[in-house]
C-alpha atoms as a PDB file:
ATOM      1  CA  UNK A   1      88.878 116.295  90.951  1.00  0.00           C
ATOM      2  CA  UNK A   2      91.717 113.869  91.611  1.00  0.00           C
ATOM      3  CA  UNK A   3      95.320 113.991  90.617  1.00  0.00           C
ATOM      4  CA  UNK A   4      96.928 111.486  88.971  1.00  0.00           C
ATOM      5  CA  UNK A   5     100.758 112.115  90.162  1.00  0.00           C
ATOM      6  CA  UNK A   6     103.488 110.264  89.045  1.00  0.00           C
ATOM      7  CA  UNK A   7     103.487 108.469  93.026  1.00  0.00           C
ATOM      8  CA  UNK A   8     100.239 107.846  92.734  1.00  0.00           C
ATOM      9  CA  UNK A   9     100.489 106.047  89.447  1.00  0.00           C
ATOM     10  CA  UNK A  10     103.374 104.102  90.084  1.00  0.00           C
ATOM     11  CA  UNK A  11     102.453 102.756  93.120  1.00  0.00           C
ATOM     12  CA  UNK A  12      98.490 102.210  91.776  1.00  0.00           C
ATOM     13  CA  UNK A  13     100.891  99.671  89.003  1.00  0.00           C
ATOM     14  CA  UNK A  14     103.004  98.477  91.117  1.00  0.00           C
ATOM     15  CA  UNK A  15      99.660  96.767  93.198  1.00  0.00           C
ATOM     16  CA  UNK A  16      98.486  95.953  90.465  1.00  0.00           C
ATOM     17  CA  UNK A  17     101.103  94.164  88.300  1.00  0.00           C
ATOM     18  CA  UNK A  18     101.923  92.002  91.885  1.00  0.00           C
ATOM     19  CA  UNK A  19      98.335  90.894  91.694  1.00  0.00           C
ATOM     20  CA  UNK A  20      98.378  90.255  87.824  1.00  0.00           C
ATOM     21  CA  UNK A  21     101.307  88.094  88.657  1.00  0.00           C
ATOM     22  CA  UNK A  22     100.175  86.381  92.493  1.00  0.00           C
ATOM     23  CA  UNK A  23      99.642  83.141  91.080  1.00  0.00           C
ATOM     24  CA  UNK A  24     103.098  82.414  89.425  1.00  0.00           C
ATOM     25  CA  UNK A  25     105.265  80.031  92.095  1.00  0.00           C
ATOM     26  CA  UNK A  26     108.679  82.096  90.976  1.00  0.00           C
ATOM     27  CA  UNK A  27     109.057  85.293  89.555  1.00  0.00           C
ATOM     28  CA  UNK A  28     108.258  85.244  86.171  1.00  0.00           C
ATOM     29  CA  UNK A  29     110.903  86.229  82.970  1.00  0.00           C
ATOM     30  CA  UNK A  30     111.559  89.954  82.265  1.00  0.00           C
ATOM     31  CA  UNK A  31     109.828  89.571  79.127  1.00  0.00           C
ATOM     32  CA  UNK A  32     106.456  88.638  80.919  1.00  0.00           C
ATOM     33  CA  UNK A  33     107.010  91.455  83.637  1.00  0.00           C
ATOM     34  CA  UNK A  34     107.589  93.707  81.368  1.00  0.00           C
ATOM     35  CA  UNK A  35     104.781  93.149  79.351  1.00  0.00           C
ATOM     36  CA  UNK A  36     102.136  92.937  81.917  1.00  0.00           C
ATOM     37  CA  UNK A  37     104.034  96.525  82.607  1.00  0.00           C
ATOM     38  CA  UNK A  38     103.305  98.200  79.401  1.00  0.00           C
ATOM     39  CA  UNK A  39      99.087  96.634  79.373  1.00  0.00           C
ATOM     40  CA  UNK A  40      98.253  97.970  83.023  1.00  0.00           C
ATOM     41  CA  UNK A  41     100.162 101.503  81.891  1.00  0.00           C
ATOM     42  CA  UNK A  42      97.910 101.334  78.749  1.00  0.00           C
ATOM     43  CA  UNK A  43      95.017 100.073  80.452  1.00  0.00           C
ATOM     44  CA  UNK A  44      95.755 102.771  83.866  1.00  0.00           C
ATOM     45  CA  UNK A  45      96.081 105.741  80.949  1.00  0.00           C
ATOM     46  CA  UNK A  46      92.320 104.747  79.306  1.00  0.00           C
ATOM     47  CA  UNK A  47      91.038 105.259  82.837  1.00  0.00           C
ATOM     48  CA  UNK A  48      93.306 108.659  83.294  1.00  0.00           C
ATOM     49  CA  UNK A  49      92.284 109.718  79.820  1.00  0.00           C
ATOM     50  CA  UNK A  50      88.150 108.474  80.191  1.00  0.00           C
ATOM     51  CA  UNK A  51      88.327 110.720  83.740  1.00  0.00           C
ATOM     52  CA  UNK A  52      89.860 113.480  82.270  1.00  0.00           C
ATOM     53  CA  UNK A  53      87.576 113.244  79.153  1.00  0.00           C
ATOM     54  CA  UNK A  54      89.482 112.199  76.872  1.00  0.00           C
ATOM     55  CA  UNK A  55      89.895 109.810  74.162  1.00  0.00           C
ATOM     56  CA  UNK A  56      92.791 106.888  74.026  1.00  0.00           C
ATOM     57  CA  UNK A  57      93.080 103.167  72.115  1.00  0.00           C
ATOM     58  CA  UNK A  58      93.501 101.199  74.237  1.00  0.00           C
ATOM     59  CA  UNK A  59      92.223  97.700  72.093  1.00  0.00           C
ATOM     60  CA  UNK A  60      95.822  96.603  71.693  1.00  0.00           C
ATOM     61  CA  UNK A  61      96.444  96.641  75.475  1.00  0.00           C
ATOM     62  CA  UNK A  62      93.335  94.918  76.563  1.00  0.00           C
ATOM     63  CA  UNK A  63      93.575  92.148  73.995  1.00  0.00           C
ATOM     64  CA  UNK A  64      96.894  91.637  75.090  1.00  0.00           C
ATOM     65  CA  UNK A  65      96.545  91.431  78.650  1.00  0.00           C
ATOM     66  CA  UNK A  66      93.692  89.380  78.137  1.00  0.00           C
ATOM     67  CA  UNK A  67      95.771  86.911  75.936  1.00  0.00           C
ATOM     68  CA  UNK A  68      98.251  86.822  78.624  1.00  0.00           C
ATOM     69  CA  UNK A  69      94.956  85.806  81.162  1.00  0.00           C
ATOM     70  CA  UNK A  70      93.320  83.275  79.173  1.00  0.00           C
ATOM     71  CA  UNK A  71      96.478  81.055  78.551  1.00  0.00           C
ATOM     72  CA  UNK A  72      96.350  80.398  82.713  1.00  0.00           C
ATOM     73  CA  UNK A  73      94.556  77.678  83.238  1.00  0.00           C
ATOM     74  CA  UNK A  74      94.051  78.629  86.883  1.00  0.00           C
ATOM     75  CA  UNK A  75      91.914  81.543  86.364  1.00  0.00           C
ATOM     76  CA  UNK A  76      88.289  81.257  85.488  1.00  0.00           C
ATOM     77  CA  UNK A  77      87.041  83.859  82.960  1.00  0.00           C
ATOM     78  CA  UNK A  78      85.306  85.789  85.853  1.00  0.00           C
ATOM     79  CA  UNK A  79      88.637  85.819  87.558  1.00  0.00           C
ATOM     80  CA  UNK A  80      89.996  87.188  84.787  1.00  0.00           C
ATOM     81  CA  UNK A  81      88.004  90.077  84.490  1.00  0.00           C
ATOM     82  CA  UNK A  82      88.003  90.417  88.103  1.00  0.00           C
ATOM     83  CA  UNK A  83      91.701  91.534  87.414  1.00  0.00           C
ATOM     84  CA  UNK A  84      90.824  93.768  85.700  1.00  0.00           C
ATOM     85  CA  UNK A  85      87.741  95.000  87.959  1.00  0.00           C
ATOM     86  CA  UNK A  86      90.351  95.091  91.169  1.00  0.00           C
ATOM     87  CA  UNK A  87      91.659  98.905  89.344  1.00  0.00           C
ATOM     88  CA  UNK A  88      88.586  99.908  90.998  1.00  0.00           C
ATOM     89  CA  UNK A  89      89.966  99.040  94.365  1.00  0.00           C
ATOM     90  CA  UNK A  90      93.300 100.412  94.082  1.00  0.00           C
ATOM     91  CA  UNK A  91      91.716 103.329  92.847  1.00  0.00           C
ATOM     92  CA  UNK A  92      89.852 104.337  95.795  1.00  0.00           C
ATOM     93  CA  UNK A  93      92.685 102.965  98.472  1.00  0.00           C
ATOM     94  CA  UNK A  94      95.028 105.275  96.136  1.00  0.00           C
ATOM     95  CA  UNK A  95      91.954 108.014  96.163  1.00  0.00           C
ATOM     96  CA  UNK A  96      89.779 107.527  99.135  1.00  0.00           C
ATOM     97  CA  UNK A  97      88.232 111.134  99.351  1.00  0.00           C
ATOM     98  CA  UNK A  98      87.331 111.028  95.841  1.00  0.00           C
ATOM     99  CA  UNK A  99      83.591 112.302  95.199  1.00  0.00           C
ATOM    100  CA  UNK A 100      80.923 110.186  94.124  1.00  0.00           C
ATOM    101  CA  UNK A 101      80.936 111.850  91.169  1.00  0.00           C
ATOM    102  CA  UNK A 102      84.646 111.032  90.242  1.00  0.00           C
ATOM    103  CA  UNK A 103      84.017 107.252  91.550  1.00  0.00           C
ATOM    104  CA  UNK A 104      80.896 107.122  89.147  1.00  0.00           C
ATOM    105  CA  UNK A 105      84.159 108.558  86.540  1.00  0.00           C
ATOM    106  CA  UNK A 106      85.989 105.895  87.439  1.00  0.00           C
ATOM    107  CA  UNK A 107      84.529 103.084  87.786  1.00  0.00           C
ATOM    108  CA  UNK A 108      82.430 104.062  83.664  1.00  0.00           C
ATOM    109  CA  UNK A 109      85.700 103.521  82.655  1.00  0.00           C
ATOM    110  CA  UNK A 110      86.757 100.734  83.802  1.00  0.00           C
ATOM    111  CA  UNK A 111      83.215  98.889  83.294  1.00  0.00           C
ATOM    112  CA  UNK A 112      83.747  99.828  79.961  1.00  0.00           C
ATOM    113  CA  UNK A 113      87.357  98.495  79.926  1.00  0.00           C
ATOM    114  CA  UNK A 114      85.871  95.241  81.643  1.00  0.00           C
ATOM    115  CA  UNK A 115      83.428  94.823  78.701  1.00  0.00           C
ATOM    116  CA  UNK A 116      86.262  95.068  75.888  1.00  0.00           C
ATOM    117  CA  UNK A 117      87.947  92.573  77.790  1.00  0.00           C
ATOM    118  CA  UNK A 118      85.614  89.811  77.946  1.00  0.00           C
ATOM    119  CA  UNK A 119      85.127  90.031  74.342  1.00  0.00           C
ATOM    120  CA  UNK A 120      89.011  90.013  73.797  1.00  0.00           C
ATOM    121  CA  UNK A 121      88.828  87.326  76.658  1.00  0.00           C
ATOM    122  CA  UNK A 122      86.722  85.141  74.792  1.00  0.00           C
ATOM    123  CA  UNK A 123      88.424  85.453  71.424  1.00  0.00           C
ATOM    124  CA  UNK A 124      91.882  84.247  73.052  1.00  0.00           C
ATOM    125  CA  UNK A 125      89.730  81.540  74.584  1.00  0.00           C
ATOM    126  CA  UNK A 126      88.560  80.556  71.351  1.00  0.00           C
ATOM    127  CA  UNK A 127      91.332  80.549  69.550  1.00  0.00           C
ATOM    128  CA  UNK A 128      93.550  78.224  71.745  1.00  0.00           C
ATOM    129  CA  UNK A 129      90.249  75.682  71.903  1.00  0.00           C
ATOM    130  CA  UNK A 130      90.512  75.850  68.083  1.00  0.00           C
ATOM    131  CA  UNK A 131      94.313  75.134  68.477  1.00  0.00           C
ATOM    132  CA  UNK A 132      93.803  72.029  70.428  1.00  0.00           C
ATOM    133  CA  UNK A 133      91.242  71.003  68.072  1.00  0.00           C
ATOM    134  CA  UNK A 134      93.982  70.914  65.081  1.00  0.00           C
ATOM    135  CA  UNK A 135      96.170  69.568  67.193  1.00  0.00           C
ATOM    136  CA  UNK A 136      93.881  66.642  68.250  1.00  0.00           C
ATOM    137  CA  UNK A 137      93.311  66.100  64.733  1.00  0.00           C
ATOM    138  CA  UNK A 138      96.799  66.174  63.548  1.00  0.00           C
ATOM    139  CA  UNK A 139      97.467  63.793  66.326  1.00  0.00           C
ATOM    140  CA  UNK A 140      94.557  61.439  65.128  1.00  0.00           C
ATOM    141  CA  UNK A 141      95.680  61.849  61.185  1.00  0.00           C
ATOM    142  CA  UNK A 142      99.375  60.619  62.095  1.00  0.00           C
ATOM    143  CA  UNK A 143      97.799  57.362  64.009  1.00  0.00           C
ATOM    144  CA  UNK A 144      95.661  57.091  61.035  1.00  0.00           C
ATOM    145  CA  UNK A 145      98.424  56.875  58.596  1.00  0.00           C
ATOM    146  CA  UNK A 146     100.821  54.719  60.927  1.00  0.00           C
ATOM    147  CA  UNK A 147      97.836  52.173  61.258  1.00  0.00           C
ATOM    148  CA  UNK A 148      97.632  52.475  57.416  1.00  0.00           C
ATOM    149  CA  UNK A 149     101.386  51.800  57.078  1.00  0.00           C
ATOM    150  CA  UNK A 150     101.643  49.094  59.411  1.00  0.00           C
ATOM    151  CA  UNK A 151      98.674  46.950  57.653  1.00  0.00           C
ATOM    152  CA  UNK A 152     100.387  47.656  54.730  1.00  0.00           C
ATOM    153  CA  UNK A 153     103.757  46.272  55.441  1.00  0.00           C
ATOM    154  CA  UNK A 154     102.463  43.090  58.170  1.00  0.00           C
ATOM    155  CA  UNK A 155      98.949  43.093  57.377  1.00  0.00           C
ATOM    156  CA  UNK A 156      99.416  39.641  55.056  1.00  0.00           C
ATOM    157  CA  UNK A 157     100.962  38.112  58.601  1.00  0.00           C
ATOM    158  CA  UNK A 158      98.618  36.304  61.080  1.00  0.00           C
ATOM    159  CA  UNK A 159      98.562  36.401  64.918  1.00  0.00           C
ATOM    160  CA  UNK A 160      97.627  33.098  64.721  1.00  0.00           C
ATOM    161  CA  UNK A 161      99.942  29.977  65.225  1.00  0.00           C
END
């Protein structure tokens, strides 16, 4: 049986928030640090809680952290769940004479994590394509009215001499 100590968990966060956040030039804002913080302690207690045998909600946190990965336009939606499928790696570098047995733990939970997400993945994904739809139209509805305006007030002239 492994031990999750506070060390262990820390540093298994620490990992992982620097790879949640590898492809920003800068360091990002506080408010997006922190945030990635509180989904990968959510989503790091499911897997504590799931190993231990116990039950936790942990909906909120993966739709949020997979909000926060579809808006980057960089990462594929594989990618994206590969973020969340890397856990398994820090895991066992965090772990590495875990049994098979406690791997097999593991890794159920995240898989199971990883399938929530790409449903939560692929609403957020949905939703901003439906954004940019209304936004098209809007855009096409104002050019629409300005054309509509403008034959309305020089319509009667003629380009012609």
């Amino acid at each position: 049986m492994i031990k999750f100590s506070e060390e262990k968990r820390k540093k298994i966060l620490e990992d992982w928030q620097k790879l949640l956040l590898a492809n920003y030039p800068v360091e990002p804002v506080i408010e997006i640090t922190d945030y990635i913080e509180e989904c990968t302690k959510a989503l790091l207690g499911f897997v504590e809680a799931y190993y231990e045998g116990r039950e936790v909600d942990v909906d909120e946190a993966v739709d949020d952290l997979m909000r926060f990965l579809a808006t980057d336009k960089n990462l594929t939606p594989g990618e994206s769940i590969a973020q969340l499928l890397h856990l398994k790696k820090l895991l066992l570098k965090t772990f590495p004479d875990m049994t098979i047995d406690d791997f097999v733990k593991i890794s159920n939970a995240i898989d199971s994590l990883a399938c929530k997400a790409f449903n939560k993945y692929m609403e957020a994904r949905e939703h901003i394509y439906s954004l940019r739809v209304k936004e098209k139209d809007k855009t096409i509805e104002m050019m629409r009215k300005a054309m509509d305006l403008y034959e309305q007030y020089y319509g009667h002239l003629s380009l012609e001499p």
